[in-house]
N, C-alpha and C. Protein backbone atom coordinates (compact mmCIF):
# COMPACT_ATOMS: atom_id res chain seq x y z
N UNK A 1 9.85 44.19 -33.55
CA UNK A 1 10.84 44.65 -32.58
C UNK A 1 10.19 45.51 -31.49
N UNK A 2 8.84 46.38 -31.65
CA UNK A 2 8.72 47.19 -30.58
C UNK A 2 7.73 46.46 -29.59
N UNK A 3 7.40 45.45 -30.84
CA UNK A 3 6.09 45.03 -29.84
C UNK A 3 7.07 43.80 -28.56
N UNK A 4 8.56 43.23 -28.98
CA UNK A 4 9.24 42.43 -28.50
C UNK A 4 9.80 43.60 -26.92
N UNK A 5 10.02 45.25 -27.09
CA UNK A 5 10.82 46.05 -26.38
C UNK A 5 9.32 46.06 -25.31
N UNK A 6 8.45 46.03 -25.73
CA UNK A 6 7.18 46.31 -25.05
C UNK A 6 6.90 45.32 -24.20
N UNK A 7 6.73 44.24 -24.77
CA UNK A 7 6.93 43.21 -23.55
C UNK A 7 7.45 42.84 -22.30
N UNK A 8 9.03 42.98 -23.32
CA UNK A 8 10.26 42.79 -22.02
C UNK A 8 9.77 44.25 -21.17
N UNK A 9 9.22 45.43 -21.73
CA UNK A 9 9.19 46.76 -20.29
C UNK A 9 8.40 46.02 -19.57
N UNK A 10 6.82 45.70 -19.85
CA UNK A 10 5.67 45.08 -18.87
C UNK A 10 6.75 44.03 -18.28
N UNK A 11 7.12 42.94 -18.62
CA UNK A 11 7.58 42.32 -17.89
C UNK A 11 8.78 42.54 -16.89
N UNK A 12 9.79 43.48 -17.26
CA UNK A 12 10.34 43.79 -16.02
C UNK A 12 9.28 45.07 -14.98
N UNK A 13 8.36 45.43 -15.71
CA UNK A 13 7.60 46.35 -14.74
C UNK A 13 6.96 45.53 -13.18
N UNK A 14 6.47 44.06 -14.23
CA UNK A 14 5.88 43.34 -13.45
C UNK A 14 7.15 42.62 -12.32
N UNK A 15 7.93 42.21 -12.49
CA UNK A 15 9.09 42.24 -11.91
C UNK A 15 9.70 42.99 -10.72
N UNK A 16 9.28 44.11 -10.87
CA UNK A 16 9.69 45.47 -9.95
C UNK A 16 8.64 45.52 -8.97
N UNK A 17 7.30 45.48 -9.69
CA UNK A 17 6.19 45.69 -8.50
C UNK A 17 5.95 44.35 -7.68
N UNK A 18 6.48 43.23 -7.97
CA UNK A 18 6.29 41.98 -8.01
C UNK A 18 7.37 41.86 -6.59
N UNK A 19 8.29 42.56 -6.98
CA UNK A 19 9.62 42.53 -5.80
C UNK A 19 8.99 43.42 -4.94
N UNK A 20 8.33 44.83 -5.13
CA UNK A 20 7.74 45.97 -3.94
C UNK A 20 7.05 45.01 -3.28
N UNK A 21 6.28 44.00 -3.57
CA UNK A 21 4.98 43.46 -2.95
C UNK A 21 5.53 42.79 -1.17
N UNK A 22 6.87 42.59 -1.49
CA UNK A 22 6.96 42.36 0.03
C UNK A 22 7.60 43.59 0.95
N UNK A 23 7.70 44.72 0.46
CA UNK A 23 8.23 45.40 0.96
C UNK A 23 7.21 45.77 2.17
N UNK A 24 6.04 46.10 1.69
CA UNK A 24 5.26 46.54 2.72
C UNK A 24 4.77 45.78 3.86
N UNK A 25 5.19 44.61 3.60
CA UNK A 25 4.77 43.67 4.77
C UNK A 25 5.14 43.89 6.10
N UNK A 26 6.71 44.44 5.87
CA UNK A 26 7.52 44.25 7.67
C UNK A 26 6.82 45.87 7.79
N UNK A 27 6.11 46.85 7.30
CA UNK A 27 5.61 48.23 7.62
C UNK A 27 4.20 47.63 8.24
N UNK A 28 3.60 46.71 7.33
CA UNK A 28 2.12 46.39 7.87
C UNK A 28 2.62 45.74 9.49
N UNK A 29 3.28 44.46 9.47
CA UNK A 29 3.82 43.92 10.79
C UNK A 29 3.83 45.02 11.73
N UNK A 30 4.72 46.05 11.42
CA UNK A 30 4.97 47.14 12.53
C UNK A 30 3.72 47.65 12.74
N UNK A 31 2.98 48.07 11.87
CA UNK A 31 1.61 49.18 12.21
C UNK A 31 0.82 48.02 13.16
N UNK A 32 0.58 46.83 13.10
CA UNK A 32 -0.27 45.78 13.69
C UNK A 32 0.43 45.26 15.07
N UNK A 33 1.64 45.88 15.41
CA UNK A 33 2.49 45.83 16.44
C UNK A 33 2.18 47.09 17.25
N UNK A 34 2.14 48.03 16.37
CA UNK A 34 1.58 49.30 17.58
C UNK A 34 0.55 49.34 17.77
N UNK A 35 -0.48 48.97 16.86
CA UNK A 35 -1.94 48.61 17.23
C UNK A 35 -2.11 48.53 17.96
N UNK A 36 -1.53 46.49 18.79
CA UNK A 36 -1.44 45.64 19.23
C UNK A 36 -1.17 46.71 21.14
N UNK A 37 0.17 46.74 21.03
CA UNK A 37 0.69 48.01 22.13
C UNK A 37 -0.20 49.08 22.52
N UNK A 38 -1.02 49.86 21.45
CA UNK A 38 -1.81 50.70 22.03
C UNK A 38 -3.39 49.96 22.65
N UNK A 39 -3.34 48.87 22.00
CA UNK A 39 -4.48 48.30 22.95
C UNK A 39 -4.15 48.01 24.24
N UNK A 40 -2.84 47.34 24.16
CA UNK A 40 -2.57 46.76 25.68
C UNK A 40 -1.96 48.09 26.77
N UNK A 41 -2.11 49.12 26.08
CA UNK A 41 -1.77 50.13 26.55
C UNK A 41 -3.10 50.73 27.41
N UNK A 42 -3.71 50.77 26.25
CA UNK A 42 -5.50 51.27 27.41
C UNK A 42 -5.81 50.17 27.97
N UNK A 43 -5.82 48.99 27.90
CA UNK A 43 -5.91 47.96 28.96
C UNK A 43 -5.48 47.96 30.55
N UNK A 44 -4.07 48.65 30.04
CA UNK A 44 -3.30 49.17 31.73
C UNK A 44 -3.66 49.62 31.89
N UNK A 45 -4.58 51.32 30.80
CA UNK A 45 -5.01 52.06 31.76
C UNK A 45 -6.59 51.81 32.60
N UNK A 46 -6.98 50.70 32.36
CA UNK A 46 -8.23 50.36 32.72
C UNK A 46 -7.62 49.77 34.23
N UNK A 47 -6.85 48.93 33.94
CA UNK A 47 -6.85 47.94 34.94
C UNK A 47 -5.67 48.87 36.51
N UNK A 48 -5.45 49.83 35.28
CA UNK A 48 -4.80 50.67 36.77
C UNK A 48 -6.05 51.21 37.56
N UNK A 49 -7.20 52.07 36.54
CA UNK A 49 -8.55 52.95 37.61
C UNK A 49 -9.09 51.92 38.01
N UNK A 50 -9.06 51.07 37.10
CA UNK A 50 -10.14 49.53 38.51
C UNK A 50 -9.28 48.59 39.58
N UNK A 51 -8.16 49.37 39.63
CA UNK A 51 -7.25 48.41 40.46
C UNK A 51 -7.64 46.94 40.23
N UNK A 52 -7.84 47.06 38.99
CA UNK A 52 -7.53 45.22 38.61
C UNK A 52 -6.39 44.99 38.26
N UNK A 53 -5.74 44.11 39.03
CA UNK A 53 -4.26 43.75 39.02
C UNK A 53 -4.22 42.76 38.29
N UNK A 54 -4.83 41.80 37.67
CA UNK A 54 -5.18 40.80 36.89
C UNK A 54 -4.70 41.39 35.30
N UNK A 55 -5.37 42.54 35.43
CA UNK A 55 -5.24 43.09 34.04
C UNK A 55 -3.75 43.48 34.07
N UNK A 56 -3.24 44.35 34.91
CA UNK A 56 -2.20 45.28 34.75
C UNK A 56 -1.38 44.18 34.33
N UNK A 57 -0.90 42.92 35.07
CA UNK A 57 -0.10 42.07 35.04
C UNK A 57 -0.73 41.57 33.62
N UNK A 58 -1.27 41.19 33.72
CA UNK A 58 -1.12 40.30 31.81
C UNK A 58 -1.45 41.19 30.74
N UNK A 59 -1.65 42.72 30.62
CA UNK A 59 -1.14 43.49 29.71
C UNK A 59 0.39 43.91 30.00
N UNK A 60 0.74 44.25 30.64
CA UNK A 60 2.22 44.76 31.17
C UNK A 60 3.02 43.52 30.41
N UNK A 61 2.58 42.46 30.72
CA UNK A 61 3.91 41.25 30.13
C UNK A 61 3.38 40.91 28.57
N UNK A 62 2.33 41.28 27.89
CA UNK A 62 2.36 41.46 26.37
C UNK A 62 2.98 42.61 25.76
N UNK A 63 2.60 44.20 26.81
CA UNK A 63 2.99 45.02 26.31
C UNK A 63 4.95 44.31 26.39
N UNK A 64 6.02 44.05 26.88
CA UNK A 64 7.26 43.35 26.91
C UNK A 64 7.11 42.47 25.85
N UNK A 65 6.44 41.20 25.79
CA UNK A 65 6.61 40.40 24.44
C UNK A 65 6.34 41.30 22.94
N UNK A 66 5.47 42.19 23.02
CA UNK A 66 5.83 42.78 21.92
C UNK A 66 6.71 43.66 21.55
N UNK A 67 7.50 44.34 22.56
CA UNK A 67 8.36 45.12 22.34
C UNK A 67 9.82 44.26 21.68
N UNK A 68 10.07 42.68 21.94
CA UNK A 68 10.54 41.76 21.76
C UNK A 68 10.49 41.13 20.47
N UNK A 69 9.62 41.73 19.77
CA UNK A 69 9.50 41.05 18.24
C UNK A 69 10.23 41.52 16.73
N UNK A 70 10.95 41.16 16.68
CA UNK A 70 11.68 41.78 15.47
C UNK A 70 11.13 43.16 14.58
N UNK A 71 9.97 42.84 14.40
CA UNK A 71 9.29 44.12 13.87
C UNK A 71 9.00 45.32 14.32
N UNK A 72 9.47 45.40 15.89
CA UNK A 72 9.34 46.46 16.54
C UNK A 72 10.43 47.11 16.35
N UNK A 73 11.49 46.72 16.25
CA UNK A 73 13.06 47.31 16.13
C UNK A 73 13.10 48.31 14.64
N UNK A 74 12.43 49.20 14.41
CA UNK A 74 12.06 50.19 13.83
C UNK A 74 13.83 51.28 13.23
N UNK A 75 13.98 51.48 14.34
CA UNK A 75 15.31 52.30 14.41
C UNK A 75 16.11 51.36 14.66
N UNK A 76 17.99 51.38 14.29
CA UNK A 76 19.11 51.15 15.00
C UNK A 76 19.32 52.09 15.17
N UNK A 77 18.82 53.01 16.32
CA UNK A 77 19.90 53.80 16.96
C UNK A 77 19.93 53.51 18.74
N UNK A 78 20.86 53.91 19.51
CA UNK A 78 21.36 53.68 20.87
C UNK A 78 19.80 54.59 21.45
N UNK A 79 19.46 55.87 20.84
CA UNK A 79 18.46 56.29 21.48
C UNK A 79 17.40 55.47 22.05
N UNK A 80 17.18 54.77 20.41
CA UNK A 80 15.54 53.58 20.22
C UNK A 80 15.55 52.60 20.94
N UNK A 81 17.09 52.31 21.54
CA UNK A 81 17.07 50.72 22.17
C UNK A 81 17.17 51.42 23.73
N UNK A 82 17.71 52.87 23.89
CA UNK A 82 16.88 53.36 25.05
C UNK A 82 16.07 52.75 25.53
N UNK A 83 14.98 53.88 24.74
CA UNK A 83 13.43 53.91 25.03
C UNK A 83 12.50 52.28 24.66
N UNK A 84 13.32 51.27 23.87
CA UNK A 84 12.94 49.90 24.14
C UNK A 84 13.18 49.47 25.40
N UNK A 85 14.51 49.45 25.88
CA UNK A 85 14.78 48.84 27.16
C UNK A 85 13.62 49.26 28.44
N UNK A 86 13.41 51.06 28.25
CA UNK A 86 13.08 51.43 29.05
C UNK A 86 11.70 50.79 29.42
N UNK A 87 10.94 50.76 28.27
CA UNK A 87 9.53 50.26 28.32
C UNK A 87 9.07 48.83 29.25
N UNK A 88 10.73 48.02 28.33
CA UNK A 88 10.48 47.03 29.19
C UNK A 88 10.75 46.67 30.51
N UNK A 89 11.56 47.88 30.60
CA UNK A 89 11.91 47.90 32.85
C UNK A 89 10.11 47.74 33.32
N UNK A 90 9.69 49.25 32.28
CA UNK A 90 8.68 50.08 33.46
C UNK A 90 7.47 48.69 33.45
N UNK A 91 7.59 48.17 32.10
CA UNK A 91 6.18 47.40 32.28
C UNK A 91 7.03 45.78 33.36
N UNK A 92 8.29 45.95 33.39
CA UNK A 92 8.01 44.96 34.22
C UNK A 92 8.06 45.02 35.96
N UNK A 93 8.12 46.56 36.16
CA UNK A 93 8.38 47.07 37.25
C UNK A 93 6.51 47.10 37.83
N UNK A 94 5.71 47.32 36.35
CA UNK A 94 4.02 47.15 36.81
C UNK A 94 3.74 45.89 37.03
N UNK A 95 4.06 44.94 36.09
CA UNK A 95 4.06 43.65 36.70
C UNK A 95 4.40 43.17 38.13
N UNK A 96 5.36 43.57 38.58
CA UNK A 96 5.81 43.63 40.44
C UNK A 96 4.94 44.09 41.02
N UNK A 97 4.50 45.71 40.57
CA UNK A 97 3.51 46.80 41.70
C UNK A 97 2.44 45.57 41.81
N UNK A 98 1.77 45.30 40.86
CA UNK A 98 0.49 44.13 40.37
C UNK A 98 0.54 43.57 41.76
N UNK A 99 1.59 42.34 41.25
CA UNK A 99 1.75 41.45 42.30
C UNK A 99 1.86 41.85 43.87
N UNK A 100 2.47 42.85 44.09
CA UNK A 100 2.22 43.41 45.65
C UNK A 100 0.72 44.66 45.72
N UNK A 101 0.17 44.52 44.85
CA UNK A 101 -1.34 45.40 44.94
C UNK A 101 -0.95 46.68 45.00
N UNK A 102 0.21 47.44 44.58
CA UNK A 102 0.43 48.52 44.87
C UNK A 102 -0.31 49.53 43.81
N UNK A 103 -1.39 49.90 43.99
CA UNK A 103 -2.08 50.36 42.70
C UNK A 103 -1.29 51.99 42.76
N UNK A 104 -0.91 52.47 43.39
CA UNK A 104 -0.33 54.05 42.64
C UNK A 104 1.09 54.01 42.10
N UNK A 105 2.05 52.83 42.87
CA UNK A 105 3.19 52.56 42.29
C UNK A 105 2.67 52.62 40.42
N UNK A 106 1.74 51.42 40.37
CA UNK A 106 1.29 51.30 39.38
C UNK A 106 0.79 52.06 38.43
N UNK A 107 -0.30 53.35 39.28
CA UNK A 107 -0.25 54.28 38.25
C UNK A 107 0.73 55.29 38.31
N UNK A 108 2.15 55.22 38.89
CA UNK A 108 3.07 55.86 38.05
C UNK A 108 3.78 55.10 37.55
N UNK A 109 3.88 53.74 37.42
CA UNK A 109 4.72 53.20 36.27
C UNK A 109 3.95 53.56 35.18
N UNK A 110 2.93 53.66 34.63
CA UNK A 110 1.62 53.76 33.74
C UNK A 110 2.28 55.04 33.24
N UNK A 111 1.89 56.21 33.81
CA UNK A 111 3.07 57.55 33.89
C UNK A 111 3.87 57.85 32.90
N UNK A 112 5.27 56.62 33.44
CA UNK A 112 6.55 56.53 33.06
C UNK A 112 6.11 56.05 31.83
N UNK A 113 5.31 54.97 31.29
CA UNK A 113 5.51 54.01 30.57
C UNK A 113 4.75 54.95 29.18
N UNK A 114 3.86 55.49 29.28
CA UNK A 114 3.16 56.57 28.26
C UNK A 114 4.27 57.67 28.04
N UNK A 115 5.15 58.04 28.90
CA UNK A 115 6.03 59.22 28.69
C UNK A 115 6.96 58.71 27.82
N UNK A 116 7.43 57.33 28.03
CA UNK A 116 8.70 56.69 27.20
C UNK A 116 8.03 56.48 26.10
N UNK A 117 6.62 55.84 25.71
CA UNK A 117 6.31 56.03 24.18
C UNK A 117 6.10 57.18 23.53
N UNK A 118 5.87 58.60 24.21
CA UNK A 118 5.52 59.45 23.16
C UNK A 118 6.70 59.79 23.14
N UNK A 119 8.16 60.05 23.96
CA UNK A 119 9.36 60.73 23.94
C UNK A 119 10.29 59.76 22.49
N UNK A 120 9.68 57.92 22.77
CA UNK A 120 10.17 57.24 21.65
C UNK A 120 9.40 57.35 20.08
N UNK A 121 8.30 57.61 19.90
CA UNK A 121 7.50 58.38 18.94
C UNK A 121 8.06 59.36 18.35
N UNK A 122 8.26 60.51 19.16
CA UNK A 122 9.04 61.48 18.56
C UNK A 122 10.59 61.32 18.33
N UNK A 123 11.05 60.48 18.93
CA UNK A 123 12.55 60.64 18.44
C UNK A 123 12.52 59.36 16.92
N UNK A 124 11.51 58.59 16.85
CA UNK A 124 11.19 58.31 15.60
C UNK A 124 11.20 59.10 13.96
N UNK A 125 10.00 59.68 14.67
CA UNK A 125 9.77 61.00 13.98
C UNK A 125 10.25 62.17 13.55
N UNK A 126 11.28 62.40 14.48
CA UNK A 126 12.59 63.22 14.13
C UNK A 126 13.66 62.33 13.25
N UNK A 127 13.86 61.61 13.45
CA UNK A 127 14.29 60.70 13.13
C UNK A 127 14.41 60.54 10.99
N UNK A 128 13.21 60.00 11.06
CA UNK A 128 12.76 59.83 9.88
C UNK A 128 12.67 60.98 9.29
N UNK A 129 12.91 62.41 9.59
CA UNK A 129 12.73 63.43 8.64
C UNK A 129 13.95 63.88 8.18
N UNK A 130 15.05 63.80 9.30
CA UNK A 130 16.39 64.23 9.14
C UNK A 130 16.80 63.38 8.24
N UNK A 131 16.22 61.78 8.01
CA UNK A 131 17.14 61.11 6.75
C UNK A 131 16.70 61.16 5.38
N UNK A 132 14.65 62.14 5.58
CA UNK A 132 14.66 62.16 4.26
C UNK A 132 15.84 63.16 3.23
């Protein structure tokens, strides 16, 4: 009988960790999503000091497709879809400067666009403590 109670525990143990195993996936997705964003993030800022408009424009419209991916949607709150929307004005407002060569428009969309991630960072972060 105990060695039968012993079993069934390992086996629902295995069961439980067996079910955790996908939990961490949509957390890994997200961390490989901001990765992703903070690369294309210093990319703008390259392509803003070299006034390469080449760059600004085809990081600016990844930095938007990723903000677009299910795994980014982190929060439901009205704040988060804020500071989503916002990101995607400013980077598509750099995409425009790009196209008309306006390189300081550009480095203040750059500006705007670093201010809306750390202001959306922290309201994350606040966020997540008030619900522990």
């Amino acid at each position: 009988m105990r060695c039968l109670v012993l079993v069934a525990a390992l086996l629902l143990g295995g069961l439980v960790s067996f079910g955790d195993a996908s939990s961490p996936r949509p957390q890994k997705k997200t961390a490989e999503l901001m990765r992703a964003k903070l690369t294309h993030s210093q990319k703008l800022l390259e392509g803003v000091t070299m006034h390469d408009f080449k760059i600004i424009e085809k990081h600016a419209e990844e930095l938007i497709d990723i903000s677009k991916a299910a795994e980014w949607k982190v929060l439901k709150t009205p704040q988060y879809e804020m500071y989503s929307n916002d990101l995607r004005r400013i980077a598509g407002e750099m995409i425009e400067n790009a196209k008309k060569k306006n390189g300081d428009a550009a480095a203040l969309n750059y500006v705007d666009l670093t201010l809306t991630c750390v202001k959306c960072h922290k309201h994350v972060r606040d966020t997540r403590m008030t619900r522990r």
